[in-house]
C-alpha atoms as a PDB file:
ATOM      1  CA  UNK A   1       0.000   0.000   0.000  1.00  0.00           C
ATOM      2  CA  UNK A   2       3.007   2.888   0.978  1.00  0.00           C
ATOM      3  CA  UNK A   3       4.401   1.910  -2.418  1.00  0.00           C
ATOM      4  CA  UNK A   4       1.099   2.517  -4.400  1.00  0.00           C
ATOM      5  CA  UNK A   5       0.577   5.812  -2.344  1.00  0.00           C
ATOM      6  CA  UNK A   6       4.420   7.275  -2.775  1.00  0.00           C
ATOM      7  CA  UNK A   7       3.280   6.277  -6.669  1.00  0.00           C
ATOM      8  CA  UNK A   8       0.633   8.751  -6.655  1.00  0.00           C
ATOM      9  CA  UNK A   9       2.114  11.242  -4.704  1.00  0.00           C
ATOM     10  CA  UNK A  10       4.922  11.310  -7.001  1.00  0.00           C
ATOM     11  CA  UNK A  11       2.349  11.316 -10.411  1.00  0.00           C
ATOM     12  CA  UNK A  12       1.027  14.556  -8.949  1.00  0.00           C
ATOM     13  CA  UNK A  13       4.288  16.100  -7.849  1.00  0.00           C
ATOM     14  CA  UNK A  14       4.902  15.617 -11.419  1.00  0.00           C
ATOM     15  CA  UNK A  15       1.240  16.706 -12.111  1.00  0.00           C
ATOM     16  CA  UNK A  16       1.349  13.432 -14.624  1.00  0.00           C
ATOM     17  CA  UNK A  17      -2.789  13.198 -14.675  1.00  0.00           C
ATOM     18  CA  UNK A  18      -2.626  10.104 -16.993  1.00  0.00           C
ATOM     19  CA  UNK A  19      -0.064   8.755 -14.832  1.00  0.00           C
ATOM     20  CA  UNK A  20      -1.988  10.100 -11.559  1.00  0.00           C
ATOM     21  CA  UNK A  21      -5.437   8.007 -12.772  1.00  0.00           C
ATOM     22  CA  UNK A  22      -3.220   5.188 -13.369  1.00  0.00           C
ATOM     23  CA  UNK A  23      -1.440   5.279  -9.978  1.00  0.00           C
ATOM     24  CA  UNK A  24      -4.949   5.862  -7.971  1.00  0.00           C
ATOM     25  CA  UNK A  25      -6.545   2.868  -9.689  1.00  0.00           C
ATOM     26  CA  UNK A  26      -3.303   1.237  -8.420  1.00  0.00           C
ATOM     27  CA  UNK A  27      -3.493   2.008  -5.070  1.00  0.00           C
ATOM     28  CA  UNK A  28      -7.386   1.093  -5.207  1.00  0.00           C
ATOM     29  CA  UNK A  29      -6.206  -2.400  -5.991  1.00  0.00           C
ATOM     30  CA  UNK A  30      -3.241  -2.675  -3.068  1.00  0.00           C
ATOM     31  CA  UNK A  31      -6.421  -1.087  -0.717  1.00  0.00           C
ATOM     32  CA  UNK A  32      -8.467  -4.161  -1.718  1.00  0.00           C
ATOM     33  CA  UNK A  33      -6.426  -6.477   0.247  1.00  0.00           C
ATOM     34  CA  UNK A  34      -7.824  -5.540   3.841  1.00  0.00           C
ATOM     35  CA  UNK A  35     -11.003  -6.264   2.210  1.00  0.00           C
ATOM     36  CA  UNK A  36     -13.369  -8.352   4.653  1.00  0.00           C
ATOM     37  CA  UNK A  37     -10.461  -8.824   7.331  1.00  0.00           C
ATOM     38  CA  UNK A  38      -9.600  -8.256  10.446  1.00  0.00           C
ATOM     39  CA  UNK A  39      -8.328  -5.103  11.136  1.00  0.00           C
ATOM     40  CA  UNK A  40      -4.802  -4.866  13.240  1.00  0.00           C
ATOM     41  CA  UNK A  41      -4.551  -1.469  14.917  1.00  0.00           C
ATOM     42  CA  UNK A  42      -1.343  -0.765  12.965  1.00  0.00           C
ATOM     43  CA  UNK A  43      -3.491  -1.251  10.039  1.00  0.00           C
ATOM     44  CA  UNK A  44      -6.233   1.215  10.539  1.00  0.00           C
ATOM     45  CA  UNK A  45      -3.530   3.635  11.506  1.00  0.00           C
ATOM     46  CA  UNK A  46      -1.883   2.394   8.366  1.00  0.00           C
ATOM     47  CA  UNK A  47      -5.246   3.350   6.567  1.00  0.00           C
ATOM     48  CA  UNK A  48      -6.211   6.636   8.408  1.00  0.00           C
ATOM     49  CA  UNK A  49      -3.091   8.005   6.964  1.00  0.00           C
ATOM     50  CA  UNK A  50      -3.300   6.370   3.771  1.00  0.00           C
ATOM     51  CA  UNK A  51      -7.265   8.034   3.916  1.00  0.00           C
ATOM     52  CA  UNK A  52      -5.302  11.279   4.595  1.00  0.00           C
ATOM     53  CA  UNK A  53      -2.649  11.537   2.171  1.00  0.00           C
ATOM     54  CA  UNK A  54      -4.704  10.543  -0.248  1.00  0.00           C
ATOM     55  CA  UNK A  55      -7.376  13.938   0.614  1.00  0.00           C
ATOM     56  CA  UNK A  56      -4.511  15.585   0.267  1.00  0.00           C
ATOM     57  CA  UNK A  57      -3.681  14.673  -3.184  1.00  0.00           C
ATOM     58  CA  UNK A  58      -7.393  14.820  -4.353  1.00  0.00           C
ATOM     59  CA  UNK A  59      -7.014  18.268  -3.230  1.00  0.00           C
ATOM     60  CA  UNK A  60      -3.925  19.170  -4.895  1.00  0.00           C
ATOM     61  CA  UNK A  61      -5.448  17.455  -7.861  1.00  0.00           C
ATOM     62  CA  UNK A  62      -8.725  19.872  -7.787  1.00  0.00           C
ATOM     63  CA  UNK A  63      -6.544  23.012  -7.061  1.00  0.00           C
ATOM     64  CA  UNK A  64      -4.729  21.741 -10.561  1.00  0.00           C
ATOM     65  CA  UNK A  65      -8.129  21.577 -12.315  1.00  0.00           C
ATOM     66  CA  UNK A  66      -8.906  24.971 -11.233  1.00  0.00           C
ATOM     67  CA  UNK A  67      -5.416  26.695 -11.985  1.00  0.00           C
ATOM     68  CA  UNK A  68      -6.233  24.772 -15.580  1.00  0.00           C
ATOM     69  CA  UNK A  69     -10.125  26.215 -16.200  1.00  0.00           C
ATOM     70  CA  UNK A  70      -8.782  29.801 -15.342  1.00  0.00           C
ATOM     71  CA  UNK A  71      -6.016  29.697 -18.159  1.00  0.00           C
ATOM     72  CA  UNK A  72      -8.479  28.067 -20.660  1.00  0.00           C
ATOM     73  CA  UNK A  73     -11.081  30.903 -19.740  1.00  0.00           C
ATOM     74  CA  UNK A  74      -7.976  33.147 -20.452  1.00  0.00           C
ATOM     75  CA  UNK A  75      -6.989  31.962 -22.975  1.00  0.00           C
ATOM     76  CA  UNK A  76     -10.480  31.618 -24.798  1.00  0.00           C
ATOM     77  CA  UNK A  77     -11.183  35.315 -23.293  1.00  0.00           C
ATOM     78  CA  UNK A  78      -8.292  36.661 -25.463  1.00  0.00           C
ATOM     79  CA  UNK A  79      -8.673  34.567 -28.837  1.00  0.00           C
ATOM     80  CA  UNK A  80      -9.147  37.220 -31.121  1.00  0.00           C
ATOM     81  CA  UNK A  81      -6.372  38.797 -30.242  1.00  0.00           C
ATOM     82  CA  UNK A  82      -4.122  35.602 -30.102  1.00  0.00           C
ATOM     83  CA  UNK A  83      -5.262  34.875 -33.342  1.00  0.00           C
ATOM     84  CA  UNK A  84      -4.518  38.244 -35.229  1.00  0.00           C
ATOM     85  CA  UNK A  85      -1.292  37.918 -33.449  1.00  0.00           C
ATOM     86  CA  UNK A  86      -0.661  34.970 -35.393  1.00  0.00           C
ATOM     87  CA  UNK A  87      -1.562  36.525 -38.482  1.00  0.00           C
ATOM     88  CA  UNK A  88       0.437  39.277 -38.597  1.00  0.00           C
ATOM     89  CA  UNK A  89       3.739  37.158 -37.295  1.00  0.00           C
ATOM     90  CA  UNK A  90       3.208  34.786 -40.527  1.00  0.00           C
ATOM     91  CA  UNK A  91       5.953  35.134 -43.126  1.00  0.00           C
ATOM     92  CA  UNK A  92       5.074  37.091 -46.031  1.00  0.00           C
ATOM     93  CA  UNK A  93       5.668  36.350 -49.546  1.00  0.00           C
ATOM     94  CA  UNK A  94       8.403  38.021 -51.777  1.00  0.00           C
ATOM     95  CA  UNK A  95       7.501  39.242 -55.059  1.00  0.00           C
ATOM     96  CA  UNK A  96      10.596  37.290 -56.616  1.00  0.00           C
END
C-alpha cells in the first residue's frame, strides 16, 4: 500500500494526470487487500493516513483543475487577439 501511495504522490508532484489516474486505480487495488479482514490497529492507523494523504492529493489534484479552467477561460477570453497575433507574425511572400 506505501508503495502505491508514494506512486501517486509522485504522479502529482509531477502533475502526470494520466499517470496520476493510473497510480490511484493502483493504489485502489493494493487497498483491496484488507477487504473483509480483520483489522490490526497498525493497520487502521496504516489506513487513516493512507485516507489522509490521499485527501490531500485529491485536493492538490482539484486546485490543478482549477489553476487549468482559469487559463483556458484566459486563454479563450483573449482569442481574437491571439489569433490576429498569429496573423500578422506569418511570413510574407516576396515578389521574386
Amino acid at each position: 500500500m506505501d508503495a502505491a501511495l508514494r506512486r501517486l504522490e509522485d504522479a502529482v508532484d509531477r502533475e502526470d494526470w494520466a499517470d496520476a489516474a493510473d497510480a490511484d486505480v493502483g493504489f485502489a487495488c493494493a487497498l483491496s487487500r484488507f477487504l473483509g479482514t480483520e483489522l490490526s490497529q497498525a493497520d487502521r492507523d496504516a489506513l487513516t493516513r493512507a485516507r489522509e494523504v490521499h485527501a490531500g492529493l485529491r485536493h492538490r489534484c482539484e486546485a490543478a483543475c482549477t489553476r487549468l479552467e482559469a487559463h483556458i477561460a484566459k486563454t479563450r477570453a483573449h482569442k481574437e487577439g491571439w489569433i490576429a497575433y498569429a496573423m500578422s507574425a506569418e511570413p510574407r511572400e516576396t515578389g521574386a
